[in-house]
Protein backbone atom coordinates (compact mmCIF):
# COMPACT_ATOMS: atom_id res chain seq x y z
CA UNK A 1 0.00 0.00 0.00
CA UNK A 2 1.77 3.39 -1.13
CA UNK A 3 2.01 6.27 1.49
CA UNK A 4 1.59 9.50 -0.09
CA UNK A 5 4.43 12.10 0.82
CA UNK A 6 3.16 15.38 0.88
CA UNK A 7 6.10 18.23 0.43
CA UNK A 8 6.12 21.38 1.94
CA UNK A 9 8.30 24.67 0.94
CA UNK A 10 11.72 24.11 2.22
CA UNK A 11 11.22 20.30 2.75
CA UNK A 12 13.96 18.07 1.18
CA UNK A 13 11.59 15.55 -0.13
CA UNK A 14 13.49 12.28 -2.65
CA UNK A 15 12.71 12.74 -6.20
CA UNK A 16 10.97 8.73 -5.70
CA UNK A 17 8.74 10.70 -3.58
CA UNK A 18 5.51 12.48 -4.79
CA UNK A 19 6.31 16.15 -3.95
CA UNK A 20 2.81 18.79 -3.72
CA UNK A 21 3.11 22.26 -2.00
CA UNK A 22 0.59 23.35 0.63
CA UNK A 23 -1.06 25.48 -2.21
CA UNK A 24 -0.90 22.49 -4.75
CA UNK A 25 -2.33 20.57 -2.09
CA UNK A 26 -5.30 22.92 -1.22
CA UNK A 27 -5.85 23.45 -5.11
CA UNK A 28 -6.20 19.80 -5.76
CA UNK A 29 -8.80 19.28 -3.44
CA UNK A 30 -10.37 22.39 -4.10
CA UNK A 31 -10.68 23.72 -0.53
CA UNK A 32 -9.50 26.86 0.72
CA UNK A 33 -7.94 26.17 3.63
CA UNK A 34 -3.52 26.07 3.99
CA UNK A 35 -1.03 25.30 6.40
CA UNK A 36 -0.89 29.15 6.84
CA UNK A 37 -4.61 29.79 7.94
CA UNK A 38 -5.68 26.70 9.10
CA UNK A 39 -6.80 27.84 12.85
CA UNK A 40 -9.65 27.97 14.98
CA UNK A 41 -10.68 31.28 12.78
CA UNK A 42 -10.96 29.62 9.41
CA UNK A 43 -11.61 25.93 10.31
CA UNK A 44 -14.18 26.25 13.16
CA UNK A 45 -16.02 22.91 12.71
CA UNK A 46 -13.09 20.27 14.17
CA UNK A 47 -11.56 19.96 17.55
CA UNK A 48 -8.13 18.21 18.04
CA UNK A 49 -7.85 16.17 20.68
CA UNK A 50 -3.95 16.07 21.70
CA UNK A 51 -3.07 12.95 24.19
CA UNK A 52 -0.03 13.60 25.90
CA UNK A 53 1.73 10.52 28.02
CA UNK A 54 3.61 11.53 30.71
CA UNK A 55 6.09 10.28 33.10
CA UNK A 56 9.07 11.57 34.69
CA UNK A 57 8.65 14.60 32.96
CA UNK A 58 8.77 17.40 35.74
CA UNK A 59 11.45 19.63 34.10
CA UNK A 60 9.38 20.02 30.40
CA UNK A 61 5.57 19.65 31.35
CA UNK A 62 4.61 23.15 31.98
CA UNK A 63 6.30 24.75 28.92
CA UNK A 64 5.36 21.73 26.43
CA UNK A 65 2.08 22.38 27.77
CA UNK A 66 1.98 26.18 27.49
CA UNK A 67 3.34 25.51 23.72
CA UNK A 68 0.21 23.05 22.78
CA UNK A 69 -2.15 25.54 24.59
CA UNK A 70 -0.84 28.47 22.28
CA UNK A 71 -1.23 26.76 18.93
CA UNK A 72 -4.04 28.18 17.51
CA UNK A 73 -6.62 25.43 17.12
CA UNK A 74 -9.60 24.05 18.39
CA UNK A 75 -8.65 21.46 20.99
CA UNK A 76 -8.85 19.75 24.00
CA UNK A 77 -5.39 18.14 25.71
CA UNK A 78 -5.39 15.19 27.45
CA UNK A 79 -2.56 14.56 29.88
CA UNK A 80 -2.46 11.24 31.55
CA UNK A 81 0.32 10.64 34.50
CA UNK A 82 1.73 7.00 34.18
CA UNK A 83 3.18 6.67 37.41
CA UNK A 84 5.62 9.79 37.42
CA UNK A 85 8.07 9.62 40.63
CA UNK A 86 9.92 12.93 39.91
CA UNK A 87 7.04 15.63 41.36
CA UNK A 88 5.65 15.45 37.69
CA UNK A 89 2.60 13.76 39.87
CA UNK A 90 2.40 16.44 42.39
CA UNK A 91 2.98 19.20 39.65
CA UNK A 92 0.43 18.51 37.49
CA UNK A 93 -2.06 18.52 40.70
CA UNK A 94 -0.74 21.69 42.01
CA UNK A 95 -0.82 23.82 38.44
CA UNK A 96 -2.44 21.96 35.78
CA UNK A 97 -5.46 19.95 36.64
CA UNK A 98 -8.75 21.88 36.93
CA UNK A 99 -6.62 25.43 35.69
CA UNK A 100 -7.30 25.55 32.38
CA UNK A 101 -10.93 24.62 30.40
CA UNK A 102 -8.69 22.80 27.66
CA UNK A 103 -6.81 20.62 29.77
CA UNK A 104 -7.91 17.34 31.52
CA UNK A 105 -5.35 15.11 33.55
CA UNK A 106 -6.05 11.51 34.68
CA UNK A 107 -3.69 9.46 36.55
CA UNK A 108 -2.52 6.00 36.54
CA UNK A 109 -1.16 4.53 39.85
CA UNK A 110 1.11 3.27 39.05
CA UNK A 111 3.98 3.12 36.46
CA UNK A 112 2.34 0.91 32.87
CA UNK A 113 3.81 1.99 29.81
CA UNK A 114 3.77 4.88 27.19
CA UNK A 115 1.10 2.57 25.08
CA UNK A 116 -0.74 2.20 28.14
CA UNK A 117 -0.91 5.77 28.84
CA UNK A 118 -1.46 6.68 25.36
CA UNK A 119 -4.55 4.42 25.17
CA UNK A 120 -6.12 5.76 28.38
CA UNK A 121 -5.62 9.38 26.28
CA UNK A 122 -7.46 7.84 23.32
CA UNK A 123 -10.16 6.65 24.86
CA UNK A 124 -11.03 10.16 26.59
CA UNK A 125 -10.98 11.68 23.39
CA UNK A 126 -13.97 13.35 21.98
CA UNK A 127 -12.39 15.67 19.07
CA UNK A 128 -12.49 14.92 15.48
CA UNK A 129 -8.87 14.72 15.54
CA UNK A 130 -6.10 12.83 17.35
CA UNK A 131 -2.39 13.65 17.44
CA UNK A 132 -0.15 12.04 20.02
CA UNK A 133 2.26 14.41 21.26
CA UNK A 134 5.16 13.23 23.76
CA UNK A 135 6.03 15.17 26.65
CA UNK A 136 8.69 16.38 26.28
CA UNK A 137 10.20 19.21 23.76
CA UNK A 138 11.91 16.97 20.93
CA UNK A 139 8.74 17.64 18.85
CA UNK A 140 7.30 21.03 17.76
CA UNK A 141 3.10 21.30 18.42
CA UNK A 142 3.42 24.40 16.14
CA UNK A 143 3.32 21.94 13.09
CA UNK A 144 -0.11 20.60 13.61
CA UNK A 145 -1.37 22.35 10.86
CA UNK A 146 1.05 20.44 9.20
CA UNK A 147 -0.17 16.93 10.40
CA UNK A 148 -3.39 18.03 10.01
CA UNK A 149 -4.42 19.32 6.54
CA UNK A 150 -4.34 16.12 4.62
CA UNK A 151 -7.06 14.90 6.72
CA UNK A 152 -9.01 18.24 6.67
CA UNK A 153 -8.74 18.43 3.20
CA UNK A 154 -9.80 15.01 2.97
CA UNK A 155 -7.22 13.29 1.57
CA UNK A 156 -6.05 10.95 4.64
CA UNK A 157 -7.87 9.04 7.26
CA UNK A 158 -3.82 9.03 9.06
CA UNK A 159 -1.08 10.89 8.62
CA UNK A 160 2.19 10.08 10.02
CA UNK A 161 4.90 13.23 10.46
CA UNK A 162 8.19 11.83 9.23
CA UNK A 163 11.84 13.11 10.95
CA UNK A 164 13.93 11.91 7.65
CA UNK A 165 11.57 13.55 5.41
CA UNK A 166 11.63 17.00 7.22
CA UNK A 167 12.97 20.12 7.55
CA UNK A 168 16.12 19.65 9.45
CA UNK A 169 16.56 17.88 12.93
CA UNK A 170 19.42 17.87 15.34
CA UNK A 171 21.84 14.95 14.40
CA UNK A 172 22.85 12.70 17.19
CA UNK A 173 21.97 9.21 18.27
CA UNK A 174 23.05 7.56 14.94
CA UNK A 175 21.83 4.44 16.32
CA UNK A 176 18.94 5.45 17.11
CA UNK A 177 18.55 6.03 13.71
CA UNK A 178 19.78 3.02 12.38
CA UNK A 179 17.73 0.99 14.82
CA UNK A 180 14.80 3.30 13.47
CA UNK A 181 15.73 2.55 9.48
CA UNK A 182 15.78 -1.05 10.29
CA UNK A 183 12.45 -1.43 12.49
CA UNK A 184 10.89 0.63 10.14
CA UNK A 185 12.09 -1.31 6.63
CA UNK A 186 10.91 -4.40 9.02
CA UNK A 187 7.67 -2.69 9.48
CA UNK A 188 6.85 -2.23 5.77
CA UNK A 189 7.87 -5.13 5.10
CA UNK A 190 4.63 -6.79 7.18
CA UNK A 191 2.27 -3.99 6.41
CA UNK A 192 2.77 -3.33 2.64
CA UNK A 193 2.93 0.57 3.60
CA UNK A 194 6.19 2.40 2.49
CA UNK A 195 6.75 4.62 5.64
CA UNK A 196 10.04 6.10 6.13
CA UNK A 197 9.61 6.47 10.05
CA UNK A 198 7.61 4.40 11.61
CA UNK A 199 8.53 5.05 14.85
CA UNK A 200 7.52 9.13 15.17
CA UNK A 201 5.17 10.24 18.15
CA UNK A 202 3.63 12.35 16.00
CA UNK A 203 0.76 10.02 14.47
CA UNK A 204 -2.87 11.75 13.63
CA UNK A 205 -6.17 9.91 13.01
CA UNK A 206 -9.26 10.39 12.21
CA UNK A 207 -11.15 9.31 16.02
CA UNK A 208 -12.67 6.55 14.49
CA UNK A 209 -10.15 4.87 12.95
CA UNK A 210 -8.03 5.01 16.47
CA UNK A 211 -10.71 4.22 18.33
CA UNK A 212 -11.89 1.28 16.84
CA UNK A 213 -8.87 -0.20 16.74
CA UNK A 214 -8.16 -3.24 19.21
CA UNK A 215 -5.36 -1.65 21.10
CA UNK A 216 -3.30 -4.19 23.38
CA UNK A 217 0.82 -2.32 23.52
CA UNK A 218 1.54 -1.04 27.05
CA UNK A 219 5.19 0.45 26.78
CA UNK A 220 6.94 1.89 23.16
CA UNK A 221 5.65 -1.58 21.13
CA UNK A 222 2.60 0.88 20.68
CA UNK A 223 4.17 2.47 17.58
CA UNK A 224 4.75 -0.67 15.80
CA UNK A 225 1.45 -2.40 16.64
CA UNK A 226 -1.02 0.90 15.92
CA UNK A 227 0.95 1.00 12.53
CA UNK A 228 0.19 -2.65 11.83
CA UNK A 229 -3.64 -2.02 12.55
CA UNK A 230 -4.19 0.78 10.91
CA UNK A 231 -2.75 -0.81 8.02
CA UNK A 232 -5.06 -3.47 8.08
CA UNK A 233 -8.18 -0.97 8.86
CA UNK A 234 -11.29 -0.83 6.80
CA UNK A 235 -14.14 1.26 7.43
CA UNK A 236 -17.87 0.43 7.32
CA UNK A 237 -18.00 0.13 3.56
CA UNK A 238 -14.98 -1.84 3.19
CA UNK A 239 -12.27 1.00 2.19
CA UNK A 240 -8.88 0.57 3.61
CA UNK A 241 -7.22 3.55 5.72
CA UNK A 242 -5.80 6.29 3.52
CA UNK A 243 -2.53 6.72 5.25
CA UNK A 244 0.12 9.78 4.29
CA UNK A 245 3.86 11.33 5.94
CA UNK A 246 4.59 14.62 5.98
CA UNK A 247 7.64 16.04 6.98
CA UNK A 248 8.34 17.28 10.68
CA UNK A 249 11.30 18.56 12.66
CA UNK A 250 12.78 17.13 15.53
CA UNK A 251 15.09 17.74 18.19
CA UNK A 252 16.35 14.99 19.95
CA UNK A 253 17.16 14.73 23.51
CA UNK A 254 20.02 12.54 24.94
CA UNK A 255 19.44 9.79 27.95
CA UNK A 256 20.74 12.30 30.39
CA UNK A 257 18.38 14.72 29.16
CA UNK A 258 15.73 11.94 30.11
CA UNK A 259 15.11 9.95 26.71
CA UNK A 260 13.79 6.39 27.42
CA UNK A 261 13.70 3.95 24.87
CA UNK A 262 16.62 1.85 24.21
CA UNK A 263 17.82 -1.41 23.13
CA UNK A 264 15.12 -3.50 25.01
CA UNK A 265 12.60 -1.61 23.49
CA UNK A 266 13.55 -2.48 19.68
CA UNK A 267 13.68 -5.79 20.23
CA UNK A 268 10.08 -5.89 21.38
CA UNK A 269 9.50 -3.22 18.70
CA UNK A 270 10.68 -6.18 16.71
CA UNK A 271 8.80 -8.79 18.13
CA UNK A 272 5.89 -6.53 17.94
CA UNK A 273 6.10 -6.07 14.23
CA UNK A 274 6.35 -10.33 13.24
CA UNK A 275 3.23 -10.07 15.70
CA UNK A 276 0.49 -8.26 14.36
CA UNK A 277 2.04 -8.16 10.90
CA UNK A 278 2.45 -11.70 10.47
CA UNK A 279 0.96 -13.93 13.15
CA UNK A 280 -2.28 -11.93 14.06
CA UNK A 281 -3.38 -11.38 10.72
């Protein structure tokens, strides 16, 4: 199953790639709407819901936060604290929960997984939209619009931001990358898509499609098995999911900055894949 690439001004997109500006974009589809103006003022008809996972993430919370909050959309956030045990907990009691109308925080006791916490996000959702958004600051919420005009304009039912595809991103963790190449290639390889990152947080759907997916991943296997199923979705009618990348910047942080994932994580990202692309089919 192809995945559309969608090019943006400034994007260093492979000539294998399909390549449409924001404008050629907008034109094709005949709607009005751009990455430029597509805000609460212009789009007034869809909320984004934005689930944010969070543990251990007491130095980045408040100004990650105060960066979703300022993006100019329709939305509602959704925090949910997996078991934090470094006053992220305590913070997001003392200055978050109940202080803004946008924002809703649940809890879980204790400490279950990014998937797990993502899930409990999803399933509080109520927008039209949902984007996954980590955190802490290695992604940018100001590219939303980004993520979300393919499926505004109709063209997507999920679109998947792409860190190789992009704009620029800080260069370190070369294995990281390489692990990512390979996982992803893996990935592909199972699903029939032809992703070049598999393993980004930032993932949009349609609600429906996420919701009605079968969700089972507690910890970073979540990436690996919602690609799988959403490469297998079909709607009502029978139509398979409509699934584009668009390019995204990143900025990654190191383990002393408080990344997580590591090696155990990509071999159950591994194990994951054979999994639902192979044996649960």
């Amino acid at each position: 199953m192809p995945v559309r690439r969608i090019g943006f001004p400034g994007s260093q997109c492979p000539d294998k790639y399909e390549f449409l500006s924001a404008r050629q974009l907008c034109q094709e589809s005949r709607v009005s709407w751009s990455l430029d103006n597509l805000s609460s003022s212009s789009s007034p008809d869809f909320v984004l819901s934005v689930v944010i996972p969070v543990y251990n993430e007491r130095r980045t919370l408040l100004e990650l936060l105060a960066l979703v909050r300022s993006v100019d959309l329709q939305k509602e956030i959704i925090l949910v604290d997996d078991g934090s045990r470094d006053g992220t907990t305590e913070l997001l009691r003392d200055e978050v929960e109940g202080r803004f109308p946008d924002v809703r925080v649940y809890y879980h006791e204790t400490n279950r997984g990014k998937g797990a916490a993502a899930r409990t996000a999803i399933s509080k959702a109520t927008g039209d939209y949902v984007v996954i958004q980590d955190a802490d600051l290695e992604y940018d919420p100001r590219e939303y619009p980004r993520l979300l005009a393919p499926l505004v304009q109709g063209h997507a039912d999920v679109v998947f931001g792409s860190r190789f595809l992009g704009d620029g991103h800080r260069a370190r963790f070369s294995m990281h990358r390489i692990g990512n190449a390979m996982l992803t290639s893996l990935s592909n390889a199972t699903t029939k898509l032809n992703l070049t990152d598999m393993e980004v947080c930032y993932k949009v759907f349609k609600r429906e499609v996420i919701q009605s997916l079968d969700l089972e991943c507690n910890r970073f296997d979540f990436e690996p098995e919602v690609t799988a199923k959403v490469a297998r979705w079909r709607s009502p009618e029978g139509r398979r999911c409509h699934i584009h990348e668009v390019p995204i910047s990143y900025v990654g942080r190191s383990f002393s900055d408080g990344k997580k994932i590591g090696v155990k994580d990509a071999f159950s990202a591994g194990w994951t894949i054979l999994k639902y692309g192979v044996l649960k089919k």
